[in-house]
C-alpha atoms as a PDB file:
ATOM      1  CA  UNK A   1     312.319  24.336 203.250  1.00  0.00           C
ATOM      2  CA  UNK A   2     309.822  26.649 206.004  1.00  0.00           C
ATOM      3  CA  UNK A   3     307.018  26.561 203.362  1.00  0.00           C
ATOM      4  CA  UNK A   4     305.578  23.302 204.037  1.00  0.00           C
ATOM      5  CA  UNK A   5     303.317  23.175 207.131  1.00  0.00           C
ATOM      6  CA  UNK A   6     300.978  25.810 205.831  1.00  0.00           C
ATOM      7  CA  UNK A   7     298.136  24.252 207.213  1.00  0.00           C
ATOM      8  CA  UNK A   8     296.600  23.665 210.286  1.00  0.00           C
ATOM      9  CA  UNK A   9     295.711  19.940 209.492  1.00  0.00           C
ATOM     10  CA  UNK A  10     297.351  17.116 206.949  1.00  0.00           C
ATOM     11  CA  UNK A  11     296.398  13.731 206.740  1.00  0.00           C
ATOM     12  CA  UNK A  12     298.708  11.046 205.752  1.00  0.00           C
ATOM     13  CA  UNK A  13     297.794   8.741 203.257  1.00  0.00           C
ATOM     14  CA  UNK A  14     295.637   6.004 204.351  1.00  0.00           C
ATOM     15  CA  UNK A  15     296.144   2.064 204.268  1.00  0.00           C
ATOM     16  CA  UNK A  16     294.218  -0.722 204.401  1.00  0.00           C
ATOM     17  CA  UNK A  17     294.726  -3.969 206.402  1.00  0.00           C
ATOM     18  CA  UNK A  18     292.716  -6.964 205.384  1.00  0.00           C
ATOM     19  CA  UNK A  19     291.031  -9.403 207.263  1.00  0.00           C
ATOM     20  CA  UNK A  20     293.634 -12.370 206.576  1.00  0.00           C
ATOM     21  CA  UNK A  21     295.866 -10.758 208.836  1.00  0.00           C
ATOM     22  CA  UNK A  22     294.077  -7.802 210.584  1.00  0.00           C
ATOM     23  CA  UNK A  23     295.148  -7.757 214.362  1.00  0.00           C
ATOM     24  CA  UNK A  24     296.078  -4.861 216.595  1.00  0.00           C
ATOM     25  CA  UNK A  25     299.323  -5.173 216.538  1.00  0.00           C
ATOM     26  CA  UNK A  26     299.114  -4.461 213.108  1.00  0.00           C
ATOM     27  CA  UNK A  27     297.226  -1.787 213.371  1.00  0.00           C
ATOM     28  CA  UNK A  28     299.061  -0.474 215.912  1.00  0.00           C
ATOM     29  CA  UNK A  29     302.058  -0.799 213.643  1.00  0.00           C
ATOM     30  CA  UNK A  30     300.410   0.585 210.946  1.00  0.00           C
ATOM     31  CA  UNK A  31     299.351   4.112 212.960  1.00  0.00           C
ATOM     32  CA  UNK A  32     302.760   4.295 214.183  1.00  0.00           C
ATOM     33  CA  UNK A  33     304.293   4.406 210.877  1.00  0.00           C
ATOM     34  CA  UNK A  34     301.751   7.059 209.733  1.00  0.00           C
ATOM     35  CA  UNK A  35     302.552   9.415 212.396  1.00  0.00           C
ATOM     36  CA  UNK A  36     306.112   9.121 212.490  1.00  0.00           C
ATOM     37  CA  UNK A  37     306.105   9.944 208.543  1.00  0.00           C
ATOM     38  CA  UNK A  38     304.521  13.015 209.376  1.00  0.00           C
ATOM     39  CA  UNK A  39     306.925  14.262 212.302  1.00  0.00           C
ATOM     40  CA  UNK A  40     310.115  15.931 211.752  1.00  0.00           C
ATOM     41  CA  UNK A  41     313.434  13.153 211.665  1.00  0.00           C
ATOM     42  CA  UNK A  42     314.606  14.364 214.942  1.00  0.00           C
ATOM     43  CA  UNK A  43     311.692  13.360 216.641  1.00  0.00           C
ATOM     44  CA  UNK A  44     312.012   9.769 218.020  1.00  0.00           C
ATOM     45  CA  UNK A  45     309.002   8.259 218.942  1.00  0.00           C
ATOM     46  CA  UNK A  46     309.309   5.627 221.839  1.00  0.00           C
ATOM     47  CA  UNK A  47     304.600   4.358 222.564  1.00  0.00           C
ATOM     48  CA  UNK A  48     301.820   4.572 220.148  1.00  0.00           C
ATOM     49  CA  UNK A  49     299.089   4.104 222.751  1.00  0.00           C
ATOM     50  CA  UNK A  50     296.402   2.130 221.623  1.00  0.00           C
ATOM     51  CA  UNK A  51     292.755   2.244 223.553  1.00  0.00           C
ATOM     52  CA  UNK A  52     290.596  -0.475 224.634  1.00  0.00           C
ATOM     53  CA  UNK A  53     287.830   0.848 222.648  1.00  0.00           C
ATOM     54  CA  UNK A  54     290.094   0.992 219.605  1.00  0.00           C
ATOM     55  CA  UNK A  55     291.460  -2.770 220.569  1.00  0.00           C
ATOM     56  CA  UNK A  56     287.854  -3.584 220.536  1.00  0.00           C
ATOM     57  CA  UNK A  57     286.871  -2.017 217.557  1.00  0.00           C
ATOM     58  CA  UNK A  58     289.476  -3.780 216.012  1.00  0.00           C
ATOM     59  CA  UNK A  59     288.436  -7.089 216.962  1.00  0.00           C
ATOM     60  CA  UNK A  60     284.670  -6.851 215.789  1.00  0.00           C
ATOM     61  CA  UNK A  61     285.721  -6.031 212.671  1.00  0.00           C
ATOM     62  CA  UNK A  62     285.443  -8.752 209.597  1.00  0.00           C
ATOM     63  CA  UNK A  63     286.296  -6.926 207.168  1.00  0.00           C
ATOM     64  CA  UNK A  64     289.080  -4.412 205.915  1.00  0.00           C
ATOM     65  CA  UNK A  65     290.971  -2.144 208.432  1.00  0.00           C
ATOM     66  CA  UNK A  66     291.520   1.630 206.882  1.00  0.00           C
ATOM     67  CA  UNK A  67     293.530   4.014 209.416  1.00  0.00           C
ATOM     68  CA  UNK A  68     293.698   7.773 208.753  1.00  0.00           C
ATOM     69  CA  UNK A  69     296.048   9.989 210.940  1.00  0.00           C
ATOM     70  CA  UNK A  70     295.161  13.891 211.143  1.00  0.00           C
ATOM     71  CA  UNK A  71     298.148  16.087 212.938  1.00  0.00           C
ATOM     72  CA  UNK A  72     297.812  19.582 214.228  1.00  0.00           C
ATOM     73  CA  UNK A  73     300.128  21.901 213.683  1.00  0.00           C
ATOM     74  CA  UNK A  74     300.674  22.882 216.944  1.00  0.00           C
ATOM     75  CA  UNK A  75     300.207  19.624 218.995  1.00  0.00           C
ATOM     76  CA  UNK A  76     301.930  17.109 217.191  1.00  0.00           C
ATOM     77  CA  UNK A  77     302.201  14.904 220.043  1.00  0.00           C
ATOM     78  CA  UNK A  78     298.154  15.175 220.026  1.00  0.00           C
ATOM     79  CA  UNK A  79     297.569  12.927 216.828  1.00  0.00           C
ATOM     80  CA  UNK A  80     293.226  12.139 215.853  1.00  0.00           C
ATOM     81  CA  UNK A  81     293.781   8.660 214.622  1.00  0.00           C
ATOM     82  CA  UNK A  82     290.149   7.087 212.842  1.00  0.00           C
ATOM     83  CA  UNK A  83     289.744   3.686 211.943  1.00  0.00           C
ATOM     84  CA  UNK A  84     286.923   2.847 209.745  1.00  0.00           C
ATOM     85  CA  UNK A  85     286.013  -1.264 209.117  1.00  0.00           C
ATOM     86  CA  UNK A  86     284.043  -1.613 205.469  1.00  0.00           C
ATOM     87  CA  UNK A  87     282.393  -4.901 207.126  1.00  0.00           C
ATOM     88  CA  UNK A  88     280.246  -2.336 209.793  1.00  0.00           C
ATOM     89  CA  UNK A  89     278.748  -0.229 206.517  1.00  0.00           C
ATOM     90  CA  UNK A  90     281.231   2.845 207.403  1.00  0.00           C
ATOM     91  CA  UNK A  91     281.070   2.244 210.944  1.00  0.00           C
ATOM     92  CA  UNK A  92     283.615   4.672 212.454  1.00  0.00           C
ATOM     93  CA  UNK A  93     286.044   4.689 215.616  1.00  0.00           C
ATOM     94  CA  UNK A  94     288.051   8.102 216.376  1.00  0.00           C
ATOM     95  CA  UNK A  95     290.321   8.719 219.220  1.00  0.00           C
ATOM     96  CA  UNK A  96     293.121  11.447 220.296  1.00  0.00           C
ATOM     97  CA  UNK A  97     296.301   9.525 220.993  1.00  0.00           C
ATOM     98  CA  UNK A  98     299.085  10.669 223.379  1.00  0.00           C
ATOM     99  CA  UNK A  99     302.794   9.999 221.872  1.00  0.00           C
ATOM    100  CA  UNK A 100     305.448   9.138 224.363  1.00  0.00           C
ATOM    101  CA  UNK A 101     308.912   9.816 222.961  1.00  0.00           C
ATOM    102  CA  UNK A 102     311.829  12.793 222.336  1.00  0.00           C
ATOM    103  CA  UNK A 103     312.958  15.421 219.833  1.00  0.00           C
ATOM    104  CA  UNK A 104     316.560  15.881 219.322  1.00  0.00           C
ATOM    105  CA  UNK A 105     315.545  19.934 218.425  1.00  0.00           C
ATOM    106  CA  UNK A 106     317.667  22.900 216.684  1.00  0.00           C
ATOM    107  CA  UNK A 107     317.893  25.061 219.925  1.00  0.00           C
ATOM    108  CA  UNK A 108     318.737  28.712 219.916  1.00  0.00           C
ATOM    109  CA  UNK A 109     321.390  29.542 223.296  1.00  0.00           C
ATOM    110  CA  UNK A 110     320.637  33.270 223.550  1.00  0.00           C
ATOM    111  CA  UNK A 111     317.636  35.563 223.312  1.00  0.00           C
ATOM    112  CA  UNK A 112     317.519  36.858 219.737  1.00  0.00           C
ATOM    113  CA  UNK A 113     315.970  40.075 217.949  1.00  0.00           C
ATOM    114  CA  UNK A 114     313.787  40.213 215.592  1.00  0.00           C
ATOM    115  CA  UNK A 115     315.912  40.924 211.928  1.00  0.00           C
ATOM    116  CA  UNK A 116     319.020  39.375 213.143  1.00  0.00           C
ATOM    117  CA  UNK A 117     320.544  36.876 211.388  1.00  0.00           C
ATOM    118  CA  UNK A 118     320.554  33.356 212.236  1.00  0.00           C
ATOM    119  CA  UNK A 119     324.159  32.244 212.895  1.00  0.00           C
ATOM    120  CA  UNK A 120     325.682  28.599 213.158  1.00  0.00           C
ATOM    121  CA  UNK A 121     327.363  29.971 216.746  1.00  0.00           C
ATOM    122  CA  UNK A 122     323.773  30.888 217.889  1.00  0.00           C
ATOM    123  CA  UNK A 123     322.766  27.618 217.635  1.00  0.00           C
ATOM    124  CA  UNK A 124     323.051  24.440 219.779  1.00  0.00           C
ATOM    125  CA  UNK A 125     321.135  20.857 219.902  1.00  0.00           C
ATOM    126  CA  UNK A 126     318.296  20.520 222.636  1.00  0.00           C
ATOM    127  CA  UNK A 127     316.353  16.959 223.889  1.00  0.00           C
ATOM    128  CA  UNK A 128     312.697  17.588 224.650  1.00  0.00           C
ATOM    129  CA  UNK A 129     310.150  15.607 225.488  1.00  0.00           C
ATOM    130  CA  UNK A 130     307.679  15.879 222.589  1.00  0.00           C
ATOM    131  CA  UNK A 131     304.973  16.734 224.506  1.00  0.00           C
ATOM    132  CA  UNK A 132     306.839  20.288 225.176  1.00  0.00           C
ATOM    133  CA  UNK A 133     306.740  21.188 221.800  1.00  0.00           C
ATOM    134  CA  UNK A 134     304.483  24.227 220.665  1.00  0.00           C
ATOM    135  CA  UNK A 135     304.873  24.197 216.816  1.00  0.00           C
ATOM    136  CA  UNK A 136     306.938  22.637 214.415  1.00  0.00           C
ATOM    137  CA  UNK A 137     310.750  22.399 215.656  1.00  0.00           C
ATOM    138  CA  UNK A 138     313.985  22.817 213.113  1.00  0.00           C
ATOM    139  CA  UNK A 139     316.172  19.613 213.243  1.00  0.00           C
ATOM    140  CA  UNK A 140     319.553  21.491 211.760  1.00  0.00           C
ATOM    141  CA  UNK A 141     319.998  24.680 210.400  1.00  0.00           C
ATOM    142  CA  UNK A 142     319.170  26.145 206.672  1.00  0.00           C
ATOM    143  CA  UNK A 143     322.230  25.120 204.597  1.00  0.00           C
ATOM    144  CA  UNK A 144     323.042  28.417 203.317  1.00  0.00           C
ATOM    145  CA  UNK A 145     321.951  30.470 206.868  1.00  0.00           C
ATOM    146  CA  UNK A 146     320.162  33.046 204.178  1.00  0.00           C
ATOM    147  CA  UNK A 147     317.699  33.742 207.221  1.00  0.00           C
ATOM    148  CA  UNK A 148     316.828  35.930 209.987  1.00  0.00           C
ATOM    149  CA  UNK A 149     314.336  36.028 212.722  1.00  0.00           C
ATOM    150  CA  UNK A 150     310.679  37.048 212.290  1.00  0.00           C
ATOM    151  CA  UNK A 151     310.206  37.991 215.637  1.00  0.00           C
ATOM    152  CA  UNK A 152     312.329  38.551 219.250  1.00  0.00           C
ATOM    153  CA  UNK A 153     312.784  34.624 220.933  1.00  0.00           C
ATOM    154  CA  UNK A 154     314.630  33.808 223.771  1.00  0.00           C
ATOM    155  CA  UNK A 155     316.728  30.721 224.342  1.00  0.00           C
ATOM    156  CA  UNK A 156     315.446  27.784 223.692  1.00  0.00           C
ATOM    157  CA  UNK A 157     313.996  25.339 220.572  1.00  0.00           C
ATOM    158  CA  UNK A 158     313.799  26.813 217.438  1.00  0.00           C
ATOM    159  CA  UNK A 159     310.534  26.797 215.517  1.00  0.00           C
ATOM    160  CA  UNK A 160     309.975  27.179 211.917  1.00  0.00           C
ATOM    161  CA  UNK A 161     308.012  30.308 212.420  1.00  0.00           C
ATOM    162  CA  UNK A 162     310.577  31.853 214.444  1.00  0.00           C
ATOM    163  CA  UNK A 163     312.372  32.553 210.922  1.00  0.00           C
ATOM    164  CA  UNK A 164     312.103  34.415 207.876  1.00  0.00           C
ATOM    165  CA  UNK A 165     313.995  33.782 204.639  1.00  0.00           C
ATOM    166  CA  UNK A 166     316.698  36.816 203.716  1.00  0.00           C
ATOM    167  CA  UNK A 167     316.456  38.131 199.971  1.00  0.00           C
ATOM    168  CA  UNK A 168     319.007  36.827 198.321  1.00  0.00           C
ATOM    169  CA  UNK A 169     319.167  39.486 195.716  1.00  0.00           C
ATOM    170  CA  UNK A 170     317.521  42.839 196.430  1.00  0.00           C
ATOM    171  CA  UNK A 171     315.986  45.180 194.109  1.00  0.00           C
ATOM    172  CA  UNK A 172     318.697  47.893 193.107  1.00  0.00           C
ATOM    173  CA  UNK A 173     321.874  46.181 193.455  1.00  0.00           C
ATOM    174  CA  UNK A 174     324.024  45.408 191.017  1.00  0.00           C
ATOM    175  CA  UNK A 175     324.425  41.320 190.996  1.00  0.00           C
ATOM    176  CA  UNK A 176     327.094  39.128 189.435  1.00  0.00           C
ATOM    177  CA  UNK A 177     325.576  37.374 185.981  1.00  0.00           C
ATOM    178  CA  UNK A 178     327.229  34.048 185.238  1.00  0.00           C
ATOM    179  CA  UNK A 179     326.394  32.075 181.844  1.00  0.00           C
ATOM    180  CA  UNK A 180     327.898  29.145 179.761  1.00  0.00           C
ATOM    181  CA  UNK A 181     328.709  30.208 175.871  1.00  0.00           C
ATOM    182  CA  UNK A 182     329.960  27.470 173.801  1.00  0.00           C
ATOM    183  CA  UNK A 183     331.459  25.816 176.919  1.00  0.00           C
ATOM    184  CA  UNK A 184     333.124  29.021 178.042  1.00  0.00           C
ATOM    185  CA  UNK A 185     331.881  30.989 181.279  1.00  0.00           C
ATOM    186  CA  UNK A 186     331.786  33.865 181.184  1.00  0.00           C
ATOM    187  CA  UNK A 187     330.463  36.444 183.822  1.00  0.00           C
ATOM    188  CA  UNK A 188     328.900  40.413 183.628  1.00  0.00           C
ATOM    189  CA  UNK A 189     327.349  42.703 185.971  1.00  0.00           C
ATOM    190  CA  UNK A 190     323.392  43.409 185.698  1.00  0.00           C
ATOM    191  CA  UNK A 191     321.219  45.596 187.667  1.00  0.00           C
ATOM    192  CA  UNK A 192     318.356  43.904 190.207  1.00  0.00           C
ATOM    193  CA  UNK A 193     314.715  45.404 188.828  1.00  0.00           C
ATOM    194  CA  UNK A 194     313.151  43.084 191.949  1.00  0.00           C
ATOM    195  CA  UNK A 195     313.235  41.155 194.989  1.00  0.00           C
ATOM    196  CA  UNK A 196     314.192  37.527 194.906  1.00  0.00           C
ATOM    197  CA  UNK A 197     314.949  34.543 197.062  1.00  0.00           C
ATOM    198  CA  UNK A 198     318.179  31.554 196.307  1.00  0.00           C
ATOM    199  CA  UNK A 199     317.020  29.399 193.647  1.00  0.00           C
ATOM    200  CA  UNK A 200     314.702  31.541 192.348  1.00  0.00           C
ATOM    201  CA  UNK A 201     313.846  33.558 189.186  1.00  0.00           C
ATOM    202  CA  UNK A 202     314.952  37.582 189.236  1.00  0.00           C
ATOM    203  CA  UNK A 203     314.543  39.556 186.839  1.00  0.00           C
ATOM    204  CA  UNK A 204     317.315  42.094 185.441  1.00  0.00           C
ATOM    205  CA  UNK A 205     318.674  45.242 183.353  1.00  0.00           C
ATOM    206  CA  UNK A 206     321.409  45.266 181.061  1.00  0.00           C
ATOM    207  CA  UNK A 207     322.898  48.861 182.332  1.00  0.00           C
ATOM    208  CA  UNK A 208     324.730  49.133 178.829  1.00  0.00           C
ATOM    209  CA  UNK A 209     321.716  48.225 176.277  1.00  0.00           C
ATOM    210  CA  UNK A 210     318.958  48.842 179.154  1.00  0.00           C
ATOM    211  CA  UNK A 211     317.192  45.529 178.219  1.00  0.00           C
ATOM    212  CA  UNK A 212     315.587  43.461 180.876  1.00  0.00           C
ATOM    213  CA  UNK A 213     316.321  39.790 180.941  1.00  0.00           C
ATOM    214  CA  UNK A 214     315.713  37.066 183.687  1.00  0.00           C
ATOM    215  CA  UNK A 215     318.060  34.384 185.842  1.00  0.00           C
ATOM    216  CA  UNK A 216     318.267  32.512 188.509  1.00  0.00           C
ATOM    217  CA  UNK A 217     319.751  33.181 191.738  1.00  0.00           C
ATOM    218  CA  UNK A 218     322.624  30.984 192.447  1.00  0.00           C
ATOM    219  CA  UNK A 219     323.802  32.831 195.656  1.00  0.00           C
ATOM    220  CA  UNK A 220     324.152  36.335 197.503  1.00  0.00           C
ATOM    221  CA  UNK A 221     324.118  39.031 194.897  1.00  0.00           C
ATOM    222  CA  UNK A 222     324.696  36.393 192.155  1.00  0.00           C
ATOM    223  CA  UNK A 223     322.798  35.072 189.434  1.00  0.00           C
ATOM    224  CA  UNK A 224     322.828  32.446 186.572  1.00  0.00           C
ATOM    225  CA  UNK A 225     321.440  32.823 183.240  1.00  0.00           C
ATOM    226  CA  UNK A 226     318.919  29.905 182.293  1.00  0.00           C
ATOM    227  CA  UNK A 227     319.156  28.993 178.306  1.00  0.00           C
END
């Protein structure tokens, strides 16, 4: 889930708008749908601004319309939009737009340590204007809470960064092994040989024949063996 905004910069997919129906409304419409695929779903976005230059460019152009959005991580309300007509031999237009609208954020209501876990009580629903945001924002909680926090925060919208995902199974403990045989479960004890996160693959030990073996984590201290 917190793995995906590794980057400083994405770019979303680009379109093309011919000239049958090219007009800057749908352009307009077009950018707006770009950048609001690209924002978390609590974010509600209310004005896509759209320059006089960029109305201009728009109008000169005979040809086909492309739009590419580019986000920074850290200033999503910031969008570079670039607009490129194939009729002007790769003429270019580039501008920084300034979103109007409101994120309905994850919000943490106390100052937190860093290591503690994150806790459904600690957490509460916050309205911000999207221009207040300084990274990427949590819209609800992790389903299964395996996390803690990466640094000391005080109150206030929870980031993405602010969190770090709990091992699920740590080296050295003895886990719970669960497997299907013939239809029957059936379930055994196995000792952790390594680290490993929910849904992921751990390896084992068999304490009894001392052979090592691999499953997937189902839950806390509990495991599933893949056939």
């Amino acid at each position: 889930m917190l793995g995906k905004w590794l980057t400083m910069f994405f770019v979303v997919t680009m379109s093309h708008i011919s000239y049958a129906n090219v007009s800057t409304e749908n352009v307009k419409s077009e950018i707006k749908s770009k950048i609001e695929a690209g924002l978390p779903a609590c974010a509600n976005i209310k004005e896509v601004p759209l320059p006089k230059q960029a109305r201009s460019f728009i109008k000169r152009c005979g040809g086909i319309i492309t739009t590419t959005v580019r986000k920074k991580m850290y200033n999503l309300s910031s969008p570079v939009v670039k607009l490129n007509c194939s009729d002007f031999s790769g003429n270019t237009f580039e501008y920084t737009s300034v979103l109007s609208g409101t994120v309905n954020a994850l919000a943490i209501k106390d100052k937190q340590r860093s290591g503690s876990s994150l806790l459904k009580e600690d957490t509460s629903t916050k309205l911000i204007d999207i221009n207040e945001l300084r990274g990427i924002p949590l819209c609800a909680p992790p389903d299964d809470y395996s996390y803690s926090f990466s640094r000391n925060v005080n109150s206030g919208v929870l980031y993405e960064s602010y969190l770090r995902q709990n091992y699920a199974v740590r080296r050295g403990d003895m886990v719970t092994v669960l497997a299907k045989v013939g239809g029957i479960k059936i379930s055994t004890r196995a000792l952790a040989i390594e680290n490993g996160y929910n849904g992921n693959l751990c390896k084992l030990r068999n304490v009894g024949s001392r052979k090592s073996f691999s499953a997937r984590i189902v839950g806390f201290n509990e495991v599933e063996v893949v056939r």
